[in-house]
N, C-alpha and C. Protein backbone atom coordinates (compact mmCIF):
# COMPACT_ATOMS: atom_id res chain seq x y z
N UNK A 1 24.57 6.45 -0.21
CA UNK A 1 23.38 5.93 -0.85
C UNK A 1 22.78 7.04 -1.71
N UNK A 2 22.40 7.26 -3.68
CA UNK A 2 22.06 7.42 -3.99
C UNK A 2 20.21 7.59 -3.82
N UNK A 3 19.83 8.12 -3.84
CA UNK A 3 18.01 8.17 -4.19
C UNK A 3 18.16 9.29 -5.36
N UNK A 4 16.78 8.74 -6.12
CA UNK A 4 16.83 8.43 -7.51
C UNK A 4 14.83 9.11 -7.69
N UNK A 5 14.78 9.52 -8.49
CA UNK A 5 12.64 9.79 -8.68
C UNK A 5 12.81 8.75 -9.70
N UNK A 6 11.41 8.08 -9.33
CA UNK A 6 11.60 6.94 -10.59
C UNK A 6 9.77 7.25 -10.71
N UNK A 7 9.72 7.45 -12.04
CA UNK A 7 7.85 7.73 -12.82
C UNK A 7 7.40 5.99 -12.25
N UNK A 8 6.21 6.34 -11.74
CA UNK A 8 5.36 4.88 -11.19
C UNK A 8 5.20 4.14 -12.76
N UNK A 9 4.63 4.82 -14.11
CA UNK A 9 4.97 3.98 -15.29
C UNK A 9 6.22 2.80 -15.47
N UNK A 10 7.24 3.50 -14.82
CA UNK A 10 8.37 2.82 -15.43
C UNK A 10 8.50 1.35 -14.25
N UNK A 11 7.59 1.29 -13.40
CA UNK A 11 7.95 0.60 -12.11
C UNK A 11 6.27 -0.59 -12.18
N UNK A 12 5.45 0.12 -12.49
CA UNK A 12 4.27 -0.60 -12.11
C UNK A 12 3.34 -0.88 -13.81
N UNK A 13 2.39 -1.33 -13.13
CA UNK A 13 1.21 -1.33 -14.86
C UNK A 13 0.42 -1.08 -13.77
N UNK A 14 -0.64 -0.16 -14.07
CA UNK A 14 -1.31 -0.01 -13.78
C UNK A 14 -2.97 -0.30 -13.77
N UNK A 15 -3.83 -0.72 -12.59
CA UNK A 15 -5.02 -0.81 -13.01
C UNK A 15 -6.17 -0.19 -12.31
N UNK A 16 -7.41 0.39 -12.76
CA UNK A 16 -8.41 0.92 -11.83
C UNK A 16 -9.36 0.41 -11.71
N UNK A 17 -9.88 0.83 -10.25
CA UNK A 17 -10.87 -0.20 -9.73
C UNK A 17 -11.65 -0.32 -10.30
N UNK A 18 -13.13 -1.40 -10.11
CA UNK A 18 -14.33 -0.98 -10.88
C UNK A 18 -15.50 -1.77 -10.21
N UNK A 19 -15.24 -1.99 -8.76
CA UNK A 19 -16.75 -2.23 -7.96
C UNK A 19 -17.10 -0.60 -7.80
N UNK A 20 -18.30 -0.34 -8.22
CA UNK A 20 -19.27 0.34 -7.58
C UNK A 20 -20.47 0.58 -6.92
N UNK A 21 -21.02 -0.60 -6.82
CA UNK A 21 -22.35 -0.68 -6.84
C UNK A 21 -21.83 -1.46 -5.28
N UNK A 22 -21.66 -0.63 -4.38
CA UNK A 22 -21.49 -1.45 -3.18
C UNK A 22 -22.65 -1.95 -2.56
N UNK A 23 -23.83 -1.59 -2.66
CA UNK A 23 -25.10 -2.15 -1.85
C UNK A 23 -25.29 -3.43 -2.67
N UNK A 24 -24.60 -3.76 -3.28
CA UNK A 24 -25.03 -4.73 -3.62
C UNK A 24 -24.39 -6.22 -3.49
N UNK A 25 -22.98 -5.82 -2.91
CA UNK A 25 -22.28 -6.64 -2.47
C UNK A 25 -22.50 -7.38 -0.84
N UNK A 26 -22.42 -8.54 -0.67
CA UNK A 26 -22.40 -9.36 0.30
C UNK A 26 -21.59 -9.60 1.18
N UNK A 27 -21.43 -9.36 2.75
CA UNK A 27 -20.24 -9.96 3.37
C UNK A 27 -19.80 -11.48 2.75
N UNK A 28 -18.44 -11.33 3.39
CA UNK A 28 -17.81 -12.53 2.74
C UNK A 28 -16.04 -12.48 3.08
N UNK A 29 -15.50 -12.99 2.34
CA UNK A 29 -13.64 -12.90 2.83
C UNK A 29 -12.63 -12.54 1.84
N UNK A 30 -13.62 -11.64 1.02
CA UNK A 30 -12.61 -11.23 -0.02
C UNK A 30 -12.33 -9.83 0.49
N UNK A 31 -11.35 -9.25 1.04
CA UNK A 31 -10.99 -7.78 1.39
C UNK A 31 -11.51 -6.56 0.06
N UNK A 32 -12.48 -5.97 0.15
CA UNK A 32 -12.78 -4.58 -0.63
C UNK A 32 -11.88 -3.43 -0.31
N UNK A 33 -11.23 -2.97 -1.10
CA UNK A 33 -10.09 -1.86 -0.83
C UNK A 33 -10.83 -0.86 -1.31
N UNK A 34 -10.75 0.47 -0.53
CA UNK A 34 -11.51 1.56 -1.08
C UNK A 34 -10.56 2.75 -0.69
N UNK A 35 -11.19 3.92 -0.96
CA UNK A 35 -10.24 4.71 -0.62
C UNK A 35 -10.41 5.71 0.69
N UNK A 36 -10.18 4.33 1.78
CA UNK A 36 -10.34 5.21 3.11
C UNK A 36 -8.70 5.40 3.35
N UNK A 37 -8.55 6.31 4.39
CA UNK A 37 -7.67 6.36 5.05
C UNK A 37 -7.32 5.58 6.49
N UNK A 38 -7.87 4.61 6.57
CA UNK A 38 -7.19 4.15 8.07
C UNK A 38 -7.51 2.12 7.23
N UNK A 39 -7.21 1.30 7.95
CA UNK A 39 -7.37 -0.19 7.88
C UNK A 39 -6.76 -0.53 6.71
N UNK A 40 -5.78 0.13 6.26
CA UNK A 40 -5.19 -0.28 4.75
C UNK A 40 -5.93 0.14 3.55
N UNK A 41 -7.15 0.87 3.85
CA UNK A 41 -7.94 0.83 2.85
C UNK A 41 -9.12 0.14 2.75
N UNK A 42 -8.93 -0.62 3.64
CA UNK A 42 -10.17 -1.96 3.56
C UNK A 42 -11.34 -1.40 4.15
N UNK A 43 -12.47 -1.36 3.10
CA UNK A 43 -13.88 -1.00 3.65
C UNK A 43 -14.57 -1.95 3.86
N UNK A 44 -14.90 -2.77 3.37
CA UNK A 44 -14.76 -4.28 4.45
C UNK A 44 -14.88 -5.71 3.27
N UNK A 45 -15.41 -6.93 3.97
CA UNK A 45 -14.80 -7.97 3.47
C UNK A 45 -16.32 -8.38 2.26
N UNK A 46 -16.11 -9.18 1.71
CA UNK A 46 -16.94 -9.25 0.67
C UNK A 46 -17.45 -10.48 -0.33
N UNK A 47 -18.66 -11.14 -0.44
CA UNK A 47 -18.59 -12.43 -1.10
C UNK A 47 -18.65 -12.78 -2.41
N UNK A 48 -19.22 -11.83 -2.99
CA UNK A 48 -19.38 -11.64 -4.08
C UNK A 48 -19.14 -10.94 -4.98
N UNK A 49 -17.91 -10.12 -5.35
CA UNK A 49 -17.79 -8.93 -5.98
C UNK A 49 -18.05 -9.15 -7.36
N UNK A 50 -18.82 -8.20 -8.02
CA UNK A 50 -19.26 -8.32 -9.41
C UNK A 50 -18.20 -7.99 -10.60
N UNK A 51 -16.54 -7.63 -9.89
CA UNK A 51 -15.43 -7.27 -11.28
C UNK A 51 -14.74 -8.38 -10.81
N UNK A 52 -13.05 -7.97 -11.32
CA UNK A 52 -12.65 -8.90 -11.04
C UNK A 52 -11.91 -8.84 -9.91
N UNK A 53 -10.86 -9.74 -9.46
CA UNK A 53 -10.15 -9.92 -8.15
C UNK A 53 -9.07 -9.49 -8.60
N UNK A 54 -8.45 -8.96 -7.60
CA UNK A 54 -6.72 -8.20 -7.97
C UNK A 54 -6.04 -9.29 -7.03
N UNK A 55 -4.74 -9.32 -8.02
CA UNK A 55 -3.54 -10.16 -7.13
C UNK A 55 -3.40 -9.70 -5.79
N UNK A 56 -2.62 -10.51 -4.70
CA UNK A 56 -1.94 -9.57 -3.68
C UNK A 56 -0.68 -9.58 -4.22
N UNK A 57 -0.07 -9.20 -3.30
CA UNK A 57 1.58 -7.99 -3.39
C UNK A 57 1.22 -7.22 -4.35
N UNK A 58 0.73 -6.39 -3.75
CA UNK A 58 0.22 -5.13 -4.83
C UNK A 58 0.75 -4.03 -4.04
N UNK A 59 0.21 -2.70 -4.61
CA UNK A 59 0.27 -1.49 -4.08
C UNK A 59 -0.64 -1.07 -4.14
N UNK A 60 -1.46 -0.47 -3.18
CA UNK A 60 -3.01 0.44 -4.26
C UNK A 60 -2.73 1.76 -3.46
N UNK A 61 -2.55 2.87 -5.22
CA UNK A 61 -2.81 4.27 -4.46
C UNK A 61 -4.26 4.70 -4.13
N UNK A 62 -5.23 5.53 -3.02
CA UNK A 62 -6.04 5.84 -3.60
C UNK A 62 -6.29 7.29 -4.29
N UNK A 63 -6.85 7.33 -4.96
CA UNK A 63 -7.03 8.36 -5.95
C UNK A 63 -8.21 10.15 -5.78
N UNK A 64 -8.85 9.83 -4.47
CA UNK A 64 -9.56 10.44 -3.78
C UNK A 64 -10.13 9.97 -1.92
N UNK A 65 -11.26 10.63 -1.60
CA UNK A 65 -11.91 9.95 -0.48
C UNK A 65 -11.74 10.49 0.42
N UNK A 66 -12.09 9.96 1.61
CA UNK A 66 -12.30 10.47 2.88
C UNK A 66 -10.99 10.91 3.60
N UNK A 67 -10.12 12.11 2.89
CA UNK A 67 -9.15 12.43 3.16
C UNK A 67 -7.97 11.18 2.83
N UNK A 68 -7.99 9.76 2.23
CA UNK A 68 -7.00 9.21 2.14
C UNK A 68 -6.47 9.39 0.41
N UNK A 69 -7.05 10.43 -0.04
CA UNK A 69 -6.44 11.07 -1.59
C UNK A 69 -4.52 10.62 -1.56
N UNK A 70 -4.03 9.82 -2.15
CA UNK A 70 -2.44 9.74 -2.33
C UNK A 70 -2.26 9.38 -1.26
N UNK A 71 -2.68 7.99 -0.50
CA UNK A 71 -2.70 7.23 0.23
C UNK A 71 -2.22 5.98 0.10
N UNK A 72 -1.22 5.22 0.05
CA UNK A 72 -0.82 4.10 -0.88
C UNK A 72 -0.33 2.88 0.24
N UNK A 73 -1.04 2.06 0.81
CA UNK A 73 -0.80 0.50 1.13
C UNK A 73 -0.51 -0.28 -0.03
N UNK A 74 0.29 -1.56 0.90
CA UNK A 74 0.34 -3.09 0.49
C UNK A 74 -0.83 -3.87 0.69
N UNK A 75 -0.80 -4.42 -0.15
CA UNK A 75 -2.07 -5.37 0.07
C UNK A 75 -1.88 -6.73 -0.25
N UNK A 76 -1.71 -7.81 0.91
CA UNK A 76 -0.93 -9.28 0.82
C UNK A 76 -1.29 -10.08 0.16
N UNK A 77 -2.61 -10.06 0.21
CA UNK A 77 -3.74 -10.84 -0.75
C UNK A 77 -4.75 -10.55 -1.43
N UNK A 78 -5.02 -11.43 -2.50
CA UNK A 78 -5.85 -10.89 -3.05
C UNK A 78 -7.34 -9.87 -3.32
N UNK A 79 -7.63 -9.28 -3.34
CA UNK A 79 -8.68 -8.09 -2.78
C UNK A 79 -9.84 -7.63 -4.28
N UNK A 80 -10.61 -7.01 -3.54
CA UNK A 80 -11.23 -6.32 -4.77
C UNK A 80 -11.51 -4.87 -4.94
N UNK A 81 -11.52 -4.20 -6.24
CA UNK A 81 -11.04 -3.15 -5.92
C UNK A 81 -11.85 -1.54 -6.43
N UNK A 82 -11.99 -0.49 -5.32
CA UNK A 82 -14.07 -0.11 -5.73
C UNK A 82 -12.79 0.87 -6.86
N UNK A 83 -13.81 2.11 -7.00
CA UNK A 83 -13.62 2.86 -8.11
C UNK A 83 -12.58 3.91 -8.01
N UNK A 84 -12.20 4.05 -7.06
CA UNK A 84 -11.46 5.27 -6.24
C UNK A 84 -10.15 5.01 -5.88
N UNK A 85 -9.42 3.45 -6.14
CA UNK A 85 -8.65 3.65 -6.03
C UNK A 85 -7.58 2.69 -7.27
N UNK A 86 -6.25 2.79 -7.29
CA UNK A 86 -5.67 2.18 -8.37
C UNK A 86 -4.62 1.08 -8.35
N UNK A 87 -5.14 -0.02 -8.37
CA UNK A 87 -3.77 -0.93 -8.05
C UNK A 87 -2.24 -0.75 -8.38
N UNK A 88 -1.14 -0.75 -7.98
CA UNK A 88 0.10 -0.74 -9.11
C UNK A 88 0.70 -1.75 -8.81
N UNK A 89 0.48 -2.64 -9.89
CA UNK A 89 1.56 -3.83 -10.14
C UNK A 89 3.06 -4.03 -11.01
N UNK A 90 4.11 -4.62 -10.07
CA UNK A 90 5.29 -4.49 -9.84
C UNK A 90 5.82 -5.24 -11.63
N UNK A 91 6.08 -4.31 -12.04
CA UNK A 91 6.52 -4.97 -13.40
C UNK A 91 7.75 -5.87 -13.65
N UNK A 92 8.47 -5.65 -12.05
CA UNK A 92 9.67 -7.22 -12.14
C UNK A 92 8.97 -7.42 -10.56
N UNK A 93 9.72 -8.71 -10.36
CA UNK A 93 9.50 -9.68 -9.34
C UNK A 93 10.06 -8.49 -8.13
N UNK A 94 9.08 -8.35 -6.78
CA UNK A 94 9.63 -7.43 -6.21
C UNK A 94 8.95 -8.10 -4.66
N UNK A 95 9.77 -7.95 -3.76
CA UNK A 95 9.29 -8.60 -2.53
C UNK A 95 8.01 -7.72 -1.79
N UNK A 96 7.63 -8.54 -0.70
CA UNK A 96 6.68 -7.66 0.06
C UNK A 96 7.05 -6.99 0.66
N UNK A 97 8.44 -6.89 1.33
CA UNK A 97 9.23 -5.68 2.11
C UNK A 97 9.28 -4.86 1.33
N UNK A 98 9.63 -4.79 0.19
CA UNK A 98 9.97 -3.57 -1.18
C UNK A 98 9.08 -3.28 -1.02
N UNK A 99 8.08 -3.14 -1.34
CA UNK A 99 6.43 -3.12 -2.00
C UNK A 99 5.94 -2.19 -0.71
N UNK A 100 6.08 -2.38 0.55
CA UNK A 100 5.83 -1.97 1.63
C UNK A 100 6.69 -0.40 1.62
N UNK A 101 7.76 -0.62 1.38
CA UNK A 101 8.72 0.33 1.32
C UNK A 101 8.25 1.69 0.30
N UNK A 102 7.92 1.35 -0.86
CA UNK A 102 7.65 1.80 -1.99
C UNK A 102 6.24 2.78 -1.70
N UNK A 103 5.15 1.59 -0.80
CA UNK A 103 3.76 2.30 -0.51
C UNK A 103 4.43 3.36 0.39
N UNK A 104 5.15 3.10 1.31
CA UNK A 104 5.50 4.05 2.40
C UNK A 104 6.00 5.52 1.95
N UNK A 105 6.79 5.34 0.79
CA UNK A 105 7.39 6.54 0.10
C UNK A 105 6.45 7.41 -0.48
N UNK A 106 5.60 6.60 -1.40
CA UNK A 106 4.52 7.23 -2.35
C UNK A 106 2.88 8.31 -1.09
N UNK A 107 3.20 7.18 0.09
CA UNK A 107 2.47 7.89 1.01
C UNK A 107 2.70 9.42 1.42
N UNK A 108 3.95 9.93 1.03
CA UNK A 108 4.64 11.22 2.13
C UNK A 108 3.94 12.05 0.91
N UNK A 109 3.51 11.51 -0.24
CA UNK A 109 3.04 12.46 -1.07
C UNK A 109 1.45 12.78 -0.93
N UNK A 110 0.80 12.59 0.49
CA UNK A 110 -0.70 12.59 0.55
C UNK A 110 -1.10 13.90 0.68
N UNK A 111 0.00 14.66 1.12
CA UNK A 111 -0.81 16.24 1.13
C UNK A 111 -0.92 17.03 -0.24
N UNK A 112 -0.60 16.64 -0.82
CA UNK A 112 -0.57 17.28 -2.41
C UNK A 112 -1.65 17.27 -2.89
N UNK A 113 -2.87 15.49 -2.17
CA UNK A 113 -4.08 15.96 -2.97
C UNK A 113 -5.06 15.94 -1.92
N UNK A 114 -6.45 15.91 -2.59
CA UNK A 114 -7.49 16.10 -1.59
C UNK A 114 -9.17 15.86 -1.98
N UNK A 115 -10.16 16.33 -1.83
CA UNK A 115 -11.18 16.09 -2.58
C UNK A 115 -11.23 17.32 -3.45
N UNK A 116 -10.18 17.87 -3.67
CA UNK A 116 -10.48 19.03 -4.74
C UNK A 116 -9.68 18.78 -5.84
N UNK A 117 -8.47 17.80 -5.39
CA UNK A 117 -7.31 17.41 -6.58
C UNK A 117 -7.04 16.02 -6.14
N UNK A 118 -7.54 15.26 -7.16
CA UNK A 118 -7.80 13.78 -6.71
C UNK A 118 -6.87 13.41 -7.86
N UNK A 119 -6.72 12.07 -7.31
CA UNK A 119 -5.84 11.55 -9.02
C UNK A 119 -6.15 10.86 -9.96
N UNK A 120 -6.14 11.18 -11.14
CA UNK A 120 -6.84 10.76 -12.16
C UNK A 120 -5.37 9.85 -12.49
N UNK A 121 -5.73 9.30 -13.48
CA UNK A 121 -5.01 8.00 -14.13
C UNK A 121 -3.99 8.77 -14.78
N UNK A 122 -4.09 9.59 -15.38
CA UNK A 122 -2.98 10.82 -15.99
C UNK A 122 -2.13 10.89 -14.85
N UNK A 123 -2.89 11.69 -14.20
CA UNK A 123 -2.17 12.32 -13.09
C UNK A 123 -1.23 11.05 -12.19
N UNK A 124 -1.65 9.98 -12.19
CA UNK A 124 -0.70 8.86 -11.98
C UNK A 124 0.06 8.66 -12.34
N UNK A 125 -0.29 8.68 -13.54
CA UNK A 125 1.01 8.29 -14.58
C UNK A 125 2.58 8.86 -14.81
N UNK A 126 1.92 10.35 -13.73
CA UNK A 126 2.67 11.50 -13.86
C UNK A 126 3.78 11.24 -12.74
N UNK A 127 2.92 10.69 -11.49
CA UNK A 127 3.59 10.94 -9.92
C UNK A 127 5.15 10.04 -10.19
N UNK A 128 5.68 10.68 -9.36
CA UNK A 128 7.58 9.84 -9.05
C UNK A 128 7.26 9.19 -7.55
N UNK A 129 8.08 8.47 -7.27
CA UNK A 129 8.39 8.06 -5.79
C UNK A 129 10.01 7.68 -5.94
N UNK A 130 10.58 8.71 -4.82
CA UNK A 130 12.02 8.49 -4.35
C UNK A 130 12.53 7.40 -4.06
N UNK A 131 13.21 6.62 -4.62
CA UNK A 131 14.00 5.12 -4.07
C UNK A 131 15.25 5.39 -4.44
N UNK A 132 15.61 4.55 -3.16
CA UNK A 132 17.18 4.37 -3.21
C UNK A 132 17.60 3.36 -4.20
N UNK A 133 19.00 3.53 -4.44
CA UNK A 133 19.43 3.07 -5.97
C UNK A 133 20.73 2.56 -6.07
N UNK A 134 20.66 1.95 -6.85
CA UNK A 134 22.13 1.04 -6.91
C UNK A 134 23.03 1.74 -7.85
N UNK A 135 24.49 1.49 -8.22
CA UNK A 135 25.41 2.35 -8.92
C UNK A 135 24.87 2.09 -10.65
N UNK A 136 23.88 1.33 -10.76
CA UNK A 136 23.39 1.24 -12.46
C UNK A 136 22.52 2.20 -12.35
N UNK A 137 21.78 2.29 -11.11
CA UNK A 137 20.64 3.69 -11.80
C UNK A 137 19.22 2.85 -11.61
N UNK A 138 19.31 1.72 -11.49
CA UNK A 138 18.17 0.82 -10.66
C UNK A 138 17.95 0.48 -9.29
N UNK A 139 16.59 0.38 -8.84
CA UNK A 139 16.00 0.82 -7.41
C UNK A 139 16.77 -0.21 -7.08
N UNK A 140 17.61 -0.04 -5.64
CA UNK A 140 17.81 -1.09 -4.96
C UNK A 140 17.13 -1.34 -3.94
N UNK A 141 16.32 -2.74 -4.49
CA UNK A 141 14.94 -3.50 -4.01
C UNK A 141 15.95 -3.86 -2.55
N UNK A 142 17.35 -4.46 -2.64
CA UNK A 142 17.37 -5.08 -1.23
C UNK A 142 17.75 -4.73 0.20
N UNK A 143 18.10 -2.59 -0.44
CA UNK A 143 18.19 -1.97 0.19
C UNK A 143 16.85 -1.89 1.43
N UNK A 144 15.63 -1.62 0.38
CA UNK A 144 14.41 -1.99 0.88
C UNK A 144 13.94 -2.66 1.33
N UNK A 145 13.90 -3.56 0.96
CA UNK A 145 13.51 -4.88 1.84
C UNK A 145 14.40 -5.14 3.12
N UNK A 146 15.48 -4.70 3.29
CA UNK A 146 16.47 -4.92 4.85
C UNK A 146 15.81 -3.74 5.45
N UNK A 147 15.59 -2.38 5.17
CA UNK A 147 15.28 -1.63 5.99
C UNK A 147 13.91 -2.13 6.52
N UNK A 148 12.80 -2.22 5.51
CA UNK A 148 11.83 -2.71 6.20
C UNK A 148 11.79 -3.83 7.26
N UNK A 149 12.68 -5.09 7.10
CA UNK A 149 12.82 -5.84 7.84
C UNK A 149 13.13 -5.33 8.95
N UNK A 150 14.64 -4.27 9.19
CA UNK A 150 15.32 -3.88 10.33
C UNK A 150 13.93 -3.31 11.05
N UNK A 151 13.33 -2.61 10.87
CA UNK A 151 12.09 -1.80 10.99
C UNK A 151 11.26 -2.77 11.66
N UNK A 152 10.65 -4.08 11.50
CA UNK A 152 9.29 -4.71 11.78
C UNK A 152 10.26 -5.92 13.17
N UNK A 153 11.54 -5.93 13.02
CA UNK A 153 12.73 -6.38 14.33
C UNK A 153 12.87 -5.54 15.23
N UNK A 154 12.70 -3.88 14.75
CA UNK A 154 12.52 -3.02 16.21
C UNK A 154 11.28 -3.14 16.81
N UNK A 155 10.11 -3.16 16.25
CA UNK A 155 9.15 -3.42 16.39
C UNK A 155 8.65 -3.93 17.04
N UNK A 156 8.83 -5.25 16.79
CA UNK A 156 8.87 -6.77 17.42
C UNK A 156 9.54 -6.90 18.52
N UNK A 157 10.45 -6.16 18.82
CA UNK A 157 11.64 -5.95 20.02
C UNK A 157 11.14 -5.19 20.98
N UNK A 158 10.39 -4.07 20.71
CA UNK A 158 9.87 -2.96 21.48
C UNK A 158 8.48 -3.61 22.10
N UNK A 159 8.17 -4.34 21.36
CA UNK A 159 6.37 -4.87 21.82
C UNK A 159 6.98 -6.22 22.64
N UNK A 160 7.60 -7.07 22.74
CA UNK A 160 8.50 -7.94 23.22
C UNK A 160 8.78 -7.80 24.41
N UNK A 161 9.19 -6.41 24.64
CA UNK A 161 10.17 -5.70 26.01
C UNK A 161 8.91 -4.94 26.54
N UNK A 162 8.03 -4.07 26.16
CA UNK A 162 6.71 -3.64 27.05
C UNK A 162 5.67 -5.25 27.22
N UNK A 163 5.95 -5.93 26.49
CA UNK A 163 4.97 -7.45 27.04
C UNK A 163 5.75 -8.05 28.35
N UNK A 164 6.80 -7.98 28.06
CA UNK A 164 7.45 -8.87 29.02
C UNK A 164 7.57 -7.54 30.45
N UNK A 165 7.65 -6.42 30.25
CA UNK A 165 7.55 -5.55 31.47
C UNK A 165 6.36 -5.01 32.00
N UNK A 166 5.40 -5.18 31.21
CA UNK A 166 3.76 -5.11 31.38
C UNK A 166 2.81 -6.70 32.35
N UNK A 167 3.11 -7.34 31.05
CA UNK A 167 2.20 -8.43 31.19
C UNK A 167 2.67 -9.33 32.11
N UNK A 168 4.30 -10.01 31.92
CA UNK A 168 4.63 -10.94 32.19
C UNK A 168 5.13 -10.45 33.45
N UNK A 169 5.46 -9.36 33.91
CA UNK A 169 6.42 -8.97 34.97
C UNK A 169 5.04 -8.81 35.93
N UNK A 170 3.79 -8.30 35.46
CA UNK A 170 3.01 -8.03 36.42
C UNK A 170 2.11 -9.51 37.50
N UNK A 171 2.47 -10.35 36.54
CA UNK A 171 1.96 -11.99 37.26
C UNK A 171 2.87 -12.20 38.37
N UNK A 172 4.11 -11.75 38.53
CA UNK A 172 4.94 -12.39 39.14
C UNK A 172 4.27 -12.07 40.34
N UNK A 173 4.40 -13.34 41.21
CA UNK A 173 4.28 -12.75 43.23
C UNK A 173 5.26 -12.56 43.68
């Protein structure tokens, strides 16, 4: 298996957030993505946001914050998005396992920044993320998407086998 640096330009379009005025927003069920580090990003849910709504199957890096600087989730559905961080949308048709895969890669790059070197839209434009690659020299998406799958089947297998040796084994008389 080839891996390949591929510029986020050549992979995504990019867009930046533009809620700021958070006191002024309302609970509600639209997910606000910000740039924390833990819950995906999500600083919480929201009824009214005053920009606009971002697709889901996205990626959002964030671009500074509470230590989640070059922090990059999936995000399934649609969300809204504050100032701090940057959506990247998939410029061909790309699954949610990929997409997952892709955030996961772009994540190993979080120590590089911080609140002293945050990422500006340049500086985005700039970053690579490592993917594996097919013999043309293009990401192979289905490489990705099986690993992630194999990945969320161990998972599922492991939580499966401590439920059933925890929970279910402990009812028995």
């Amino acid at each position: 298996m080839d891996w390949t640096p591929f510029a986020l330009p050549k992979l995504f379009e990019f867009e930046r957030g533009r809620e700021k005025n958070m006191k002024k927003l309302v609970s509600g069920a639209v997910p606000l993505v910000s740039a924390k580090k833990i819950n995906n990003g999500v600083k919480a849910f929201v009824g009214n946001p005053h920009k606009i709504i971002t697709s889901g199957n996205t990626v959002t890096l964030n671009n500074d914050g509470d230590g989640g600087a070059g922090l990059a989730y999936y995000q399934p559905s649609d969300f809204a998005l504050d100032t701090h961080v940057t959506a990247l949308h998939a410029k061909q048709k790309v699954s949610s396992y990929a997409l997952q895969f892709i955030a996961a890669s772009l994540s190993k790059q979080h120590e590089l920044f911080g609140h002293g070197r945050s990422i500006s839209l340049p500086r985005a434009k700039h970053l690579k993320v490592m993917l594996p690659t097919m013999s043309d020299g293009t990401p192979d998406y289905s490489y990705m998407d099986q690993y992630v799958k194999n990945k969320m089947n161990q998972k599922y297998n492991h939580y499966l086998k401590y439920l059933n040796a925890s929970v279910i084994g402990s009812n028995k008389l």
